[in-house]
C-alpha atoms as a PDB file:
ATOM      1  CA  UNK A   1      -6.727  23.390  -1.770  1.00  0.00           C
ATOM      2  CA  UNK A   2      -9.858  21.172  -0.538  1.00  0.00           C
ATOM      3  CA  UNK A   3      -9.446  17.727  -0.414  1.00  0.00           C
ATOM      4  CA  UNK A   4     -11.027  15.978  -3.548  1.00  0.00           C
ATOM      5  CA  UNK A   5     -10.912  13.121  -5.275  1.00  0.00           C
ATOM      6  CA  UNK A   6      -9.404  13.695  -8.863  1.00  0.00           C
ATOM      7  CA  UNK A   7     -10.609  12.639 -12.226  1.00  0.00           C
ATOM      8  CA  UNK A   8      -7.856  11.843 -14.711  1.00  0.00           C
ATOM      9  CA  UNK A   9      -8.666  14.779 -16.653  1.00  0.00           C
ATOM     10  CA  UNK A  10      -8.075  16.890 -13.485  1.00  0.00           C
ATOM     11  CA  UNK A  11      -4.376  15.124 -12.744  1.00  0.00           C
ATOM     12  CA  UNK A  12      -2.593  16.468 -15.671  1.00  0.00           C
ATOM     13  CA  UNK A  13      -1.595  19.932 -14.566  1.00  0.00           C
ATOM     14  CA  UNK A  14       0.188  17.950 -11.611  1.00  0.00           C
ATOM     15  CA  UNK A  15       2.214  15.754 -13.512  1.00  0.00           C
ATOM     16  CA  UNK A  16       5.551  16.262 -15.714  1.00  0.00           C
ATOM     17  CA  UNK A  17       5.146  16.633 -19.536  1.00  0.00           C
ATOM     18  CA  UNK A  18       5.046  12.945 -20.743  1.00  0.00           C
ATOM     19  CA  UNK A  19       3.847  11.020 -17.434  1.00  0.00           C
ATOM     20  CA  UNK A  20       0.215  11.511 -18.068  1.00  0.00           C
ATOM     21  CA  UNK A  21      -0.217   8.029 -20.285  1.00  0.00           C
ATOM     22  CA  UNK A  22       1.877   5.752 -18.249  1.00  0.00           C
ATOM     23  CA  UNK A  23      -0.017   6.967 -14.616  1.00  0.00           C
ATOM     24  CA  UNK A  24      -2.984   6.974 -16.207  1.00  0.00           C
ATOM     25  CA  UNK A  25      -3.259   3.449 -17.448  1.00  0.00           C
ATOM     26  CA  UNK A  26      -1.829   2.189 -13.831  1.00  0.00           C
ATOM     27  CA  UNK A  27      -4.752   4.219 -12.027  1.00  0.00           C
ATOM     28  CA  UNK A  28      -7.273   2.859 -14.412  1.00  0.00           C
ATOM     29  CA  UNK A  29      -5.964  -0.765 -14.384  1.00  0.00           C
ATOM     30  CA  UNK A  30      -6.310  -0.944 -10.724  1.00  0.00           C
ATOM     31  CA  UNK A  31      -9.129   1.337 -10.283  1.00  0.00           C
ATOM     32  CA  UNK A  32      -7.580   3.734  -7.755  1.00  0.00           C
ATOM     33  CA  UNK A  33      -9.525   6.077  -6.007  1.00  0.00           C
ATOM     34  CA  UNK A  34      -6.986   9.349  -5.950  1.00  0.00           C
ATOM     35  CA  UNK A  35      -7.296  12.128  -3.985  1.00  0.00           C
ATOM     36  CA  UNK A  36      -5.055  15.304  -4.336  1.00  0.00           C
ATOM     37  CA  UNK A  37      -4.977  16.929  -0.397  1.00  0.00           C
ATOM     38  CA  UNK A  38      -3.668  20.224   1.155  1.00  0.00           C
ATOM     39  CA  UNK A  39      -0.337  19.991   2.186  1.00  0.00           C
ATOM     40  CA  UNK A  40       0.430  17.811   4.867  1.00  0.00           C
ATOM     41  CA  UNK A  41       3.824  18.576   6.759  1.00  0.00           C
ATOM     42  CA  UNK A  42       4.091  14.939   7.855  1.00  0.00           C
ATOM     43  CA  UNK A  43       3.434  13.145   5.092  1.00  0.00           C
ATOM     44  CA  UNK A  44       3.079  13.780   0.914  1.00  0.00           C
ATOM     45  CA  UNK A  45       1.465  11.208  -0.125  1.00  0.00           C
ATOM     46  CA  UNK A  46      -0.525   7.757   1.289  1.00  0.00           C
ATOM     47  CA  UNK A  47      -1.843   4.526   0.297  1.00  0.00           C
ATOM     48  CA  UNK A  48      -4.589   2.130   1.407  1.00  0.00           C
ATOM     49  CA  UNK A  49      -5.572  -1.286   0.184  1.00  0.00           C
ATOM     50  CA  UNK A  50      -8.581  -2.111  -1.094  1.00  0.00           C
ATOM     51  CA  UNK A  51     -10.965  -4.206   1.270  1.00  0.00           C
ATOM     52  CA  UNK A  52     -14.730  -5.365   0.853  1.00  0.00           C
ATOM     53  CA  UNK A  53     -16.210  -2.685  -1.702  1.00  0.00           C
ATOM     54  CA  UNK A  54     -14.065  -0.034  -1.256  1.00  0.00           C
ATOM     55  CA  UNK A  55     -11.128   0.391  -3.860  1.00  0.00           C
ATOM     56  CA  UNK A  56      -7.595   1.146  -3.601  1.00  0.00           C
ATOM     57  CA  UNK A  57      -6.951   4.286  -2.212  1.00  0.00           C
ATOM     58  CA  UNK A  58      -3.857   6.971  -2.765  1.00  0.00           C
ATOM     59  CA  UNK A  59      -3.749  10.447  -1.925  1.00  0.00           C
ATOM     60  CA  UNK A  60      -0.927  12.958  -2.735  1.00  0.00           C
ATOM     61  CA  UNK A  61      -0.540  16.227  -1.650  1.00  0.00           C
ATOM     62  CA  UNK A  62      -1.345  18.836  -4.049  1.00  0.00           C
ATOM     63  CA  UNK A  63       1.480  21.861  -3.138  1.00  0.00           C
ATOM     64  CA  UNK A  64       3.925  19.730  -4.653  1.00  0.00           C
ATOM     65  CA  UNK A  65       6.243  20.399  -7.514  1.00  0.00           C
ATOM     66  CA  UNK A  66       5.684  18.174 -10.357  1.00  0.00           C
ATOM     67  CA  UNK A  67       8.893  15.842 -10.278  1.00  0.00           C
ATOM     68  CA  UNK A  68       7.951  15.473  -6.398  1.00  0.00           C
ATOM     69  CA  UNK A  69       4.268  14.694  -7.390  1.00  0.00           C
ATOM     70  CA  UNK A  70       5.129  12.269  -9.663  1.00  0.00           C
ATOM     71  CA  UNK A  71       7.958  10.390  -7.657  1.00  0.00           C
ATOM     72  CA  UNK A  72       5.258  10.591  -4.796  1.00  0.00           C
ATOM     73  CA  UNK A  73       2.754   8.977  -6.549  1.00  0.00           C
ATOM     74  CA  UNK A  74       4.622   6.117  -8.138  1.00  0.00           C
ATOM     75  CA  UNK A  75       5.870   5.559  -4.569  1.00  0.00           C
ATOM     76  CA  UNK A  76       2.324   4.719  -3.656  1.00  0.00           C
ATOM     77  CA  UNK A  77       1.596   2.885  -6.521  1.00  0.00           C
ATOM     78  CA  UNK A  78       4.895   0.854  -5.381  1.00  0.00           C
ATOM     79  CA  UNK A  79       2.956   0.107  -2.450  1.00  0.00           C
ATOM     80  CA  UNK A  80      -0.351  -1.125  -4.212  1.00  0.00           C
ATOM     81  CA  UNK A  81       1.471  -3.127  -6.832  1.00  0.00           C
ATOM     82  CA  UNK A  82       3.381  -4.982  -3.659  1.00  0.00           C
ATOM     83  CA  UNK A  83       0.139  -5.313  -2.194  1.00  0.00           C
ATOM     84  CA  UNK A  84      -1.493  -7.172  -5.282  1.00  0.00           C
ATOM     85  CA  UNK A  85       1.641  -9.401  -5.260  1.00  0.00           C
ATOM     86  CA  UNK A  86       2.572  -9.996  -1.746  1.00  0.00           C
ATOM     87  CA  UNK A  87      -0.667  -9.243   0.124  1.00  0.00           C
ATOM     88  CA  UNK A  88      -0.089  -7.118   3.622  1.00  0.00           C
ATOM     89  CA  UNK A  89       2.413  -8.943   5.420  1.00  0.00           C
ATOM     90  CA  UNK A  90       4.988  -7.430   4.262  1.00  0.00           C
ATOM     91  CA  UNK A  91       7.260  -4.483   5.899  1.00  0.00           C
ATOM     92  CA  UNK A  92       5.652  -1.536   4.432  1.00  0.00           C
ATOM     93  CA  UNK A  93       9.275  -0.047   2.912  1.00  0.00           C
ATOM     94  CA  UNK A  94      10.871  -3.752   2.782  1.00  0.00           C
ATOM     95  CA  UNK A  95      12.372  -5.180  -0.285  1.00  0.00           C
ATOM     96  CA  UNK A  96       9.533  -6.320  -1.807  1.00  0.00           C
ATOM     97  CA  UNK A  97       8.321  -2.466  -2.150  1.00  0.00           C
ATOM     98  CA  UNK A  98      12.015  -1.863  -3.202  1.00  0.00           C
ATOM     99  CA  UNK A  99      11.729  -4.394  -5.823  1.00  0.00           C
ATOM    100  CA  UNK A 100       8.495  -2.705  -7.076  1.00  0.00           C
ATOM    101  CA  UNK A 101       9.127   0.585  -6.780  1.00  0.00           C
ATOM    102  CA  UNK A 102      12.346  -0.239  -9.034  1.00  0.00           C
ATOM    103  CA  UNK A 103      10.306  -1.774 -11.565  1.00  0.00           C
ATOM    104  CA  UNK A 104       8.266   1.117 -11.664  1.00  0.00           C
ATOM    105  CA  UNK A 105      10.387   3.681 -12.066  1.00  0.00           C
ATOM    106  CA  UNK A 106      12.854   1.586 -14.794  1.00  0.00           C
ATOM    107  CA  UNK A 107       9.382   2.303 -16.482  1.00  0.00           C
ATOM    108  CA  UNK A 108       9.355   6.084 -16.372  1.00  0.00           C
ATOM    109  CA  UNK A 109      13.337   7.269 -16.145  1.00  0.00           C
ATOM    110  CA  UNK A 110      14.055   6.023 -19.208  1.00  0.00           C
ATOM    111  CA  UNK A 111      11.074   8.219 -20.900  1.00  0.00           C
ATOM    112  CA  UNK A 112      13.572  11.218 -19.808  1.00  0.00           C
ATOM    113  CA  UNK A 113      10.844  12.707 -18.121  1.00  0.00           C
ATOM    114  CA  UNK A 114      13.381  13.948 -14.971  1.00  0.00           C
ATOM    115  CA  UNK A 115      15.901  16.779 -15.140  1.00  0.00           C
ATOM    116  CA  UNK A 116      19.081  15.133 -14.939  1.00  0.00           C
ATOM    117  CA  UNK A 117      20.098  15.501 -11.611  1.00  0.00           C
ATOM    118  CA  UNK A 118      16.819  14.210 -10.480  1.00  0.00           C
ATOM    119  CA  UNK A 119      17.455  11.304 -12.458  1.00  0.00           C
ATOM    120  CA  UNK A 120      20.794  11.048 -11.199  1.00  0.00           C
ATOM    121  CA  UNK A 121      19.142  10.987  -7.278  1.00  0.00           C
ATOM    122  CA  UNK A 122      16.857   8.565  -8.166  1.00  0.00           C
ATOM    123  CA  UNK A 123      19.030   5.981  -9.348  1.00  0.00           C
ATOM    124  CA  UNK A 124      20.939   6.454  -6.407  1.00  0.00           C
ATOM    125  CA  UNK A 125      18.680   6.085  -4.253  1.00  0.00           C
ATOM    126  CA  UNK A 126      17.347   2.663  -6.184  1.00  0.00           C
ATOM    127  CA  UNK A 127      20.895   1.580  -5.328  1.00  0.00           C
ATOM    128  CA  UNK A 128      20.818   2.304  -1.260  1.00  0.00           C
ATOM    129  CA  UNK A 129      19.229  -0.569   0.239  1.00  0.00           C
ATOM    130  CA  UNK A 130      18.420   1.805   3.705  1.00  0.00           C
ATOM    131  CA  UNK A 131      16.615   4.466   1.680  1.00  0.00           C
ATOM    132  CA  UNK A 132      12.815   4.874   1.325  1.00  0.00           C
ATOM    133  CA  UNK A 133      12.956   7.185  -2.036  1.00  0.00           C
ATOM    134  CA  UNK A 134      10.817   9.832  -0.690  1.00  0.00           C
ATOM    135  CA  UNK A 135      12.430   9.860   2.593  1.00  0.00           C
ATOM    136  CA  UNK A 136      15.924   9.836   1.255  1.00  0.00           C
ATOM    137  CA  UNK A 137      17.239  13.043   2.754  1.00  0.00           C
ATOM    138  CA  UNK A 138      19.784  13.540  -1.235  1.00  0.00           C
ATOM    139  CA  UNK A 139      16.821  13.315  -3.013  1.00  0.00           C
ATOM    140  CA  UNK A 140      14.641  15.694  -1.135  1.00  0.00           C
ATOM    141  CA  UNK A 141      17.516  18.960  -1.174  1.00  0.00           C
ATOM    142  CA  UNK A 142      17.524  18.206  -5.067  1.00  0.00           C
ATOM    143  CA  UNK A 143      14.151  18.072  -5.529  1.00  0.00           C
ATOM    144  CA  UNK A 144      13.374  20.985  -3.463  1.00  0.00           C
ATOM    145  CA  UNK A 145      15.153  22.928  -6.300  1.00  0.00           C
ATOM    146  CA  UNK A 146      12.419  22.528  -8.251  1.00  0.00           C
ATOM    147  CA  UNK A 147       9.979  24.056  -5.875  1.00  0.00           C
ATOM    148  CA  UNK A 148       8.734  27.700  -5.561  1.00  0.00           C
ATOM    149  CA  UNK A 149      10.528  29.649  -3.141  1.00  0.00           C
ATOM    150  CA  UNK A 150       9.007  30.496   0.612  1.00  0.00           C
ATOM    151  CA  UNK A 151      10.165  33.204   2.184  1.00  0.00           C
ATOM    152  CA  UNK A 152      11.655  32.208   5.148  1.00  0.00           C
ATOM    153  CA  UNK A 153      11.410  28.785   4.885  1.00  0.00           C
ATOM    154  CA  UNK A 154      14.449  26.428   5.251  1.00  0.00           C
ATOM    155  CA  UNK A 155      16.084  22.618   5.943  1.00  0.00           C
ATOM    156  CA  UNK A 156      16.452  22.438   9.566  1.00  0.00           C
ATOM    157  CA  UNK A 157      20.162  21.618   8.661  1.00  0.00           C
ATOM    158  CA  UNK A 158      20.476  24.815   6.741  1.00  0.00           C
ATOM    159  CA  UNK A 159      19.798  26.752  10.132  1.00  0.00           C
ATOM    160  CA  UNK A 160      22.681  27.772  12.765  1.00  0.00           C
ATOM    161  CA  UNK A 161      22.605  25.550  15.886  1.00  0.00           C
ATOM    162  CA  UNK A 162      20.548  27.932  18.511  1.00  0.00           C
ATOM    163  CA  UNK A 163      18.449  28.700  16.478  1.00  0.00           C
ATOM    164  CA  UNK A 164      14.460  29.426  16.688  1.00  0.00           C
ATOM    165  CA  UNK A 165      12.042  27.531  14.047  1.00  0.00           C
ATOM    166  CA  UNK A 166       8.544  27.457  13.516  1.00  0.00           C
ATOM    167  CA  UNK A 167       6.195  24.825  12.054  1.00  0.00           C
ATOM    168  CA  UNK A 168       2.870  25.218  10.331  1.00  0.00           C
ATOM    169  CA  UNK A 169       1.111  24.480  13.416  1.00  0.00           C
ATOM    170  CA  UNK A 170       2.849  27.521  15.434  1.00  0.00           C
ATOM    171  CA  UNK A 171       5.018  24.981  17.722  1.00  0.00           C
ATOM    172  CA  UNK A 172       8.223  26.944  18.238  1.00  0.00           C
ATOM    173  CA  UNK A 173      11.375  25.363  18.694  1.00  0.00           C
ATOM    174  CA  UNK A 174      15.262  25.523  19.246  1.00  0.00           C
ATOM    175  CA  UNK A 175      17.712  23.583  16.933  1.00  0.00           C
ATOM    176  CA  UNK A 176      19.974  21.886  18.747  1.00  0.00           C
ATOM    177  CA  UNK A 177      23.331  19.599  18.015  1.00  0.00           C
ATOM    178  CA  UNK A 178      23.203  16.551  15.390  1.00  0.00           C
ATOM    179  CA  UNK A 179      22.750  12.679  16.981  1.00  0.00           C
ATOM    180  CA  UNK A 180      23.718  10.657  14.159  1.00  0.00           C
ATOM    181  CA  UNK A 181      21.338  11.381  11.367  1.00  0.00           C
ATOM    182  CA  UNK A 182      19.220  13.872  12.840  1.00  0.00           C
ATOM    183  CA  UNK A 183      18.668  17.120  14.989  1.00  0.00           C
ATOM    184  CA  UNK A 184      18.150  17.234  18.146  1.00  0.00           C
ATOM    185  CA  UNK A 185      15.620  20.171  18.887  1.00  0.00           C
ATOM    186  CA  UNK A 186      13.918  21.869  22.248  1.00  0.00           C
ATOM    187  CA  UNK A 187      10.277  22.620  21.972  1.00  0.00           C
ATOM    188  CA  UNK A 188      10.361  26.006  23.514  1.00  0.00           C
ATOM    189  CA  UNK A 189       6.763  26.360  25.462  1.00  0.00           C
ATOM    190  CA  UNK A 190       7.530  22.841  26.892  1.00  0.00           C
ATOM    191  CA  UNK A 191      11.148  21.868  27.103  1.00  0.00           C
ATOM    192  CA  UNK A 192      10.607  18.047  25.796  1.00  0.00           C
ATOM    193  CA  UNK A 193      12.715  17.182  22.873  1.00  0.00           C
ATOM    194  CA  UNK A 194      12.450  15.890  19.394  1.00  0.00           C
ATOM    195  CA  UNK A 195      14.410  14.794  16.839  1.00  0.00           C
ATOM    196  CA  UNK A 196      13.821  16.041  13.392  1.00  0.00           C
ATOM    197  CA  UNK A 197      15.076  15.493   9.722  1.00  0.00           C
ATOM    198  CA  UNK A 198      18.040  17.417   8.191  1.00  0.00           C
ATOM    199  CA  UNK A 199      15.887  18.142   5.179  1.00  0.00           C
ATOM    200  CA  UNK A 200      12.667  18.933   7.140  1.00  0.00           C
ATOM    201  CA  UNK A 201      11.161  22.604   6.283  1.00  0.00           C
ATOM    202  CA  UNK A 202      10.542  25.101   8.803  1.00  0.00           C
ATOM    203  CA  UNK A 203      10.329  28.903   9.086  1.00  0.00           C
ATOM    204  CA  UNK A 204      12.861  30.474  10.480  1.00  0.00           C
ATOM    205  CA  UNK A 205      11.868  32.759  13.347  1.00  0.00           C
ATOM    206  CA  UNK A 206      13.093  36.496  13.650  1.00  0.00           C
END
């Protein structure tokens, strides 16, 4: 989908049954600017301060499920309402975006908005100091549940070691064995190597 900047009345198809009210007064309150994007491999969602005239800026990817949406967004809210309170010297997933991101959420889980084992995740995750919510590699495989199926997609850790994989942008590479926390993977065409995410999605090639 084109990249556009979305009017509340636009946002509610996005969002779980029962969110609308809650992320609606915070993107009012603050005045965000939101944008729903394409999907972005790299990244689902992003936030920007607000400087001089222009207002505070989030953007979330639009391909998402709803929980993910949601969870996505309130992340970069998390990140504005640490802003307002702690200005920008702060580490952008430190512990004062923990402590925020905690308060929000102890807003919406108890509206029983998530599936249970979404829930479950979340609270989880609130609980590991090292994880960054979105980033947190339990919360992704359960949320991906939720998603609609792609052919041929998969986790990189879902694929055998040897293995050929294929990212949106063509790049073909080779899975290789695990270094601590992630893969270590050979970009076929020029032999350099990368390390990737357990939980990152790729399509599997043939």
């Amino acid at each position: 989908m084109p990249k556009k900047e979305s009017p509340l009345t636009a946002l509610s198809p996005f969002l779980p049954e029962g969110s609308f009210d809650a992320v609606a007064c915070y993107l009012q309150h603050y005045k965000v600017h939101l944008t729903i994007t394409k999907e972005r491999q790299s990244i689902l969602g992003n936030y920007r301060n607000k400087f001089f005239n222009k207002a505070h800026r989030i953007s979330v990817n639009g391909n998402l499920n709803k929980y993910t949406f949601l969870i996505t967004l309130l992340h970069e809210m998390a990140h504005l309402l640490a802003y307002e309170k702690y200005g920008n010297r702060i580490s952008s997933h430190g512990k004062e975006w923990k402590i925020e991101f905690g308060k929000i959420l102890s807003e919406f889980i108890p509206k029983k908005i998530f599936p249970a084992d979404i829930e479950k995740s979340l609270l989880l995750s609130l609980n590991d100091q090292a994880a960054t919510t979105c980033a947190d590699p339990h919360l992704t495989r359960v949320l991906k549940k939720y998603d609609l199926q792609k052919k041929g997609y998969y986790f990189v850790e879902e694929l055998p070691q040897g293995s050929l994989f294929r990212l949106n942008n063509g790049v073909i590479f080779k899975k290789g064995e695990r270094v601590r926390k992630r893969f270590r993977c050979i970009e076929v065409a020029t032999k350099k190597i990368y390390l990737f995410s357990p939980v990152y999605e790729v399509a599997l090639v043939s």
